[in-house]
C-alpha atoms as a PDB file:
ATOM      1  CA  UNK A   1     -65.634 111.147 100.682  1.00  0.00           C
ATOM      2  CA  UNK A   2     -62.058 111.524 100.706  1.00  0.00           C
ATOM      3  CA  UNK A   3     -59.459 113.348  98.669  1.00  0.00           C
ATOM      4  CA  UNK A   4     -56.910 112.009  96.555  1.00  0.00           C
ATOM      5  CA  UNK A   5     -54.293 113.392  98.896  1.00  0.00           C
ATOM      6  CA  UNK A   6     -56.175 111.504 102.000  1.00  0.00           C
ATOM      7  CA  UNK A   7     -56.315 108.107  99.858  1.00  0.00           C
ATOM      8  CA  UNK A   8     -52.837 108.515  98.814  1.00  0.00           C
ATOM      9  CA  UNK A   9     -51.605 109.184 102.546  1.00  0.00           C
ATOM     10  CA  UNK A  10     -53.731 106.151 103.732  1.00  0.00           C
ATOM     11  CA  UNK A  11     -51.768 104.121 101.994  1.00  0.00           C
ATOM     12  CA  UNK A  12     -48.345 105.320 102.476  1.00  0.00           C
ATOM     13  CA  UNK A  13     -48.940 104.959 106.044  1.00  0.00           C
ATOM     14  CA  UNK A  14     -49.934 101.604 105.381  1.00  0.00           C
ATOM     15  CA  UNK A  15     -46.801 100.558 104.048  1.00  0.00           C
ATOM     16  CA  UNK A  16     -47.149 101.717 100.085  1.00  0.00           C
ATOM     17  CA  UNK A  17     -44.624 104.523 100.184  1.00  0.00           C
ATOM     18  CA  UNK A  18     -43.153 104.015  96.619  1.00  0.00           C
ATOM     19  CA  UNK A  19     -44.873 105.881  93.260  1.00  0.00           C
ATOM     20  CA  UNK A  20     -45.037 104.356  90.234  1.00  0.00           C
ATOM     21  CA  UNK A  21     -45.458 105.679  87.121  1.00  0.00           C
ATOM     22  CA  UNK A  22     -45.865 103.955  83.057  1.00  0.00           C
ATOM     23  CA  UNK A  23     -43.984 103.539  81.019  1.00  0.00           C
ATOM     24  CA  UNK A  24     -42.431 101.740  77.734  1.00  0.00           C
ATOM     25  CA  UNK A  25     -40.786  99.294  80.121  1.00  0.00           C
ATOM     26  CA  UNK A  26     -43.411  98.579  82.764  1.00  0.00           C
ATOM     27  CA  UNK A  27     -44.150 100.753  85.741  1.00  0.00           C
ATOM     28  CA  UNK A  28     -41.416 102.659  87.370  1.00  0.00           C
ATOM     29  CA  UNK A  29     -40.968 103.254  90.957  1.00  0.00           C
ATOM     30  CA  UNK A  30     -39.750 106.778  91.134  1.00  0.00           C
ATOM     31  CA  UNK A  31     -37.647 106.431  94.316  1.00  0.00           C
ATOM     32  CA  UNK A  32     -36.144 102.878  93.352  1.00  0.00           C
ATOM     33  CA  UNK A  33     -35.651 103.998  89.619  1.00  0.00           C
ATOM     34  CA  UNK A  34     -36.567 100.491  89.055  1.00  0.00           C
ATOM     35  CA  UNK A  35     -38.731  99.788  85.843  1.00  0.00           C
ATOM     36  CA  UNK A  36     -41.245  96.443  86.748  1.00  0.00           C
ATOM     37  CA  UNK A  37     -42.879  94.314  84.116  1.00  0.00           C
ATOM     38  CA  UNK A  38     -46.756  94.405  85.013  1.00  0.00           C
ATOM     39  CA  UNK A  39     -46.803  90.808  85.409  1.00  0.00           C
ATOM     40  CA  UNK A  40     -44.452  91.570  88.192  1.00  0.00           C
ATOM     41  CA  UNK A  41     -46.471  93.632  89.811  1.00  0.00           C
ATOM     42  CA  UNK A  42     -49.774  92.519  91.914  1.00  0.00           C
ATOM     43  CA  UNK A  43     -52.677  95.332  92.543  1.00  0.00           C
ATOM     44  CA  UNK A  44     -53.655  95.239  96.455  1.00  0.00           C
ATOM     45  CA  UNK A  45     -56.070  97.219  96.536  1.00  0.00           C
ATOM     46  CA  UNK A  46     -58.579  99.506  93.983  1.00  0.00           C
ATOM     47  CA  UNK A  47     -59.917 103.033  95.319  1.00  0.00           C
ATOM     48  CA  UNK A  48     -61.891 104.813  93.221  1.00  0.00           C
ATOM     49  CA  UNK A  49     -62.069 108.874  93.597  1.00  0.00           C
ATOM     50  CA  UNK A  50     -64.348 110.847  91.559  1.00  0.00           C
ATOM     51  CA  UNK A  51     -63.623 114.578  91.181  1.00  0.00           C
ATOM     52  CA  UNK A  52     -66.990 116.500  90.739  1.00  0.00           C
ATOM     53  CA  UNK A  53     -70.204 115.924  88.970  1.00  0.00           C
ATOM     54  CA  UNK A  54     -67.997 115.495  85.312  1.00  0.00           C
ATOM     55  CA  UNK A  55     -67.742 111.541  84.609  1.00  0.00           C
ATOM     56  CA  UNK A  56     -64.402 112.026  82.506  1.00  0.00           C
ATOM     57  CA  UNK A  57     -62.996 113.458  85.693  1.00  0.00           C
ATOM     58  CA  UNK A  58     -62.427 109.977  87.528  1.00  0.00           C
ATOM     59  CA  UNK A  59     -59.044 108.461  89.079  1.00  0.00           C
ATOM     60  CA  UNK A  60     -57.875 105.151  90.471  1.00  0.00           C
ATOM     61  CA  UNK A  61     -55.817 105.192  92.941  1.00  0.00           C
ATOM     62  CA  UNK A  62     -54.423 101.574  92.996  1.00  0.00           C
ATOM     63  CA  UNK A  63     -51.690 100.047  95.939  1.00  0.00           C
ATOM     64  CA  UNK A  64     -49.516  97.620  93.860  1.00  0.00           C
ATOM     65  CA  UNK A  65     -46.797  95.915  95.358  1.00  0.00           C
ATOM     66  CA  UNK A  66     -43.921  93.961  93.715  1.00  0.00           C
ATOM     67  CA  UNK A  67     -43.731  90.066  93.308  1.00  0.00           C
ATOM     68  CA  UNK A  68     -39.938  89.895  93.607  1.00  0.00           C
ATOM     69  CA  UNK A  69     -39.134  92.617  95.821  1.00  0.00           C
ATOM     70  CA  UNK A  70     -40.710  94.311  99.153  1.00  0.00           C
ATOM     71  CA  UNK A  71     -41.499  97.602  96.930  1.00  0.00           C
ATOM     72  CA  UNK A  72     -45.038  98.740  97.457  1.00  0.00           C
ATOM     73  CA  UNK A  73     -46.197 101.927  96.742  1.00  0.00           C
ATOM     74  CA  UNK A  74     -49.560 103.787  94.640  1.00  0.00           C
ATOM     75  CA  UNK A  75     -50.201 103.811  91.171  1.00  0.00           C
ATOM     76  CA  UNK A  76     -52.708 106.743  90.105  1.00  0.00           C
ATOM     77  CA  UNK A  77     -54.275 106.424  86.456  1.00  0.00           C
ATOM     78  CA  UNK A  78     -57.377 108.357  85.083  1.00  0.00           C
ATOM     79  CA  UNK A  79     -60.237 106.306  84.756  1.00  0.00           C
ATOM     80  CA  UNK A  80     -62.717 106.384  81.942  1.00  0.00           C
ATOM     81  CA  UNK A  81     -62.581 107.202  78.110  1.00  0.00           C
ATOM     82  CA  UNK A  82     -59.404 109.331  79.130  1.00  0.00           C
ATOM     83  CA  UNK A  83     -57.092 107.294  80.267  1.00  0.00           C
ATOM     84  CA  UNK A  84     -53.930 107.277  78.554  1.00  0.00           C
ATOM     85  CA  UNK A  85     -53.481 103.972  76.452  1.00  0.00           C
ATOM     86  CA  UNK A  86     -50.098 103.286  78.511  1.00  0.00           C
ATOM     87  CA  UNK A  87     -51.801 102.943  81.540  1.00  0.00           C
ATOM     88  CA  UNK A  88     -54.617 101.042  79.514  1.00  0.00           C
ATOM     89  CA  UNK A  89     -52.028  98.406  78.821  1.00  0.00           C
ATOM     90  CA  UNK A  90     -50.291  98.036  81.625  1.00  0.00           C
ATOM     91  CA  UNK A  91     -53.584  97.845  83.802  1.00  0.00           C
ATOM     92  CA  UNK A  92     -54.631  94.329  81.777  1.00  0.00           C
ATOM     93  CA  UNK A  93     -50.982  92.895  82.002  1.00  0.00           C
ATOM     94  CA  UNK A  94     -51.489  93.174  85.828  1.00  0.00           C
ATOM     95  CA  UNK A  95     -53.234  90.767  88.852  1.00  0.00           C
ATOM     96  CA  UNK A  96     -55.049  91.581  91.291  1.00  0.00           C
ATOM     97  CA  UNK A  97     -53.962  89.957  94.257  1.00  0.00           C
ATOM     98  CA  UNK A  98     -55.237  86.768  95.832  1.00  0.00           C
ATOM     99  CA  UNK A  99     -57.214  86.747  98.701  1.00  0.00           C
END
């Protein structure tokens, strides 16, 4: 099983080298300082990690990219009855993407 770090480098090295974060105004890419509505936004892929034997202690890892822009980059959330209504709300404003 791999780490969060692993996961996360995975995916930069496949192209998703921005971090996002929630917010009021959508998810913000840290290096861009760009704030994107979640319907702007399209999940790529889902990775679940799961940190020990404690079910509360769960994390998605997700690799979002932008609709308008080339930005791509991770999104990390806590799964479970602990995630942070923020990131609730954002996650069911976004897509997944189309295959």
């Amino acid at each position: 099983m791999k780490t969060l770090t692993q996961i996360i480098q995975d995916l930069e090295r496949a192209g998703y080298r921005e971090v996002f974060r929630a917010e009021p105004a959508g998810l913000v890419a840290r290096n861009e300082g760009v704030a994107f509505p979640p319907e702007d936004v399209v999940i790529d892929e889902t990775v679940r990690v799961e940190t020990g034997s404690n079910p509360d202690g769960q994390t998605l890892v997700l690799a979002v990219s932008s609709k308008t822009t080339p930005v791509r980059g991770t999104y990390v959330v806590t799964y479970g009855p602990n995630m942070p209504a923020e990131d609730a709300k954002l996650l069911n404003r976004m897509q997944p993407a189309t295959r």
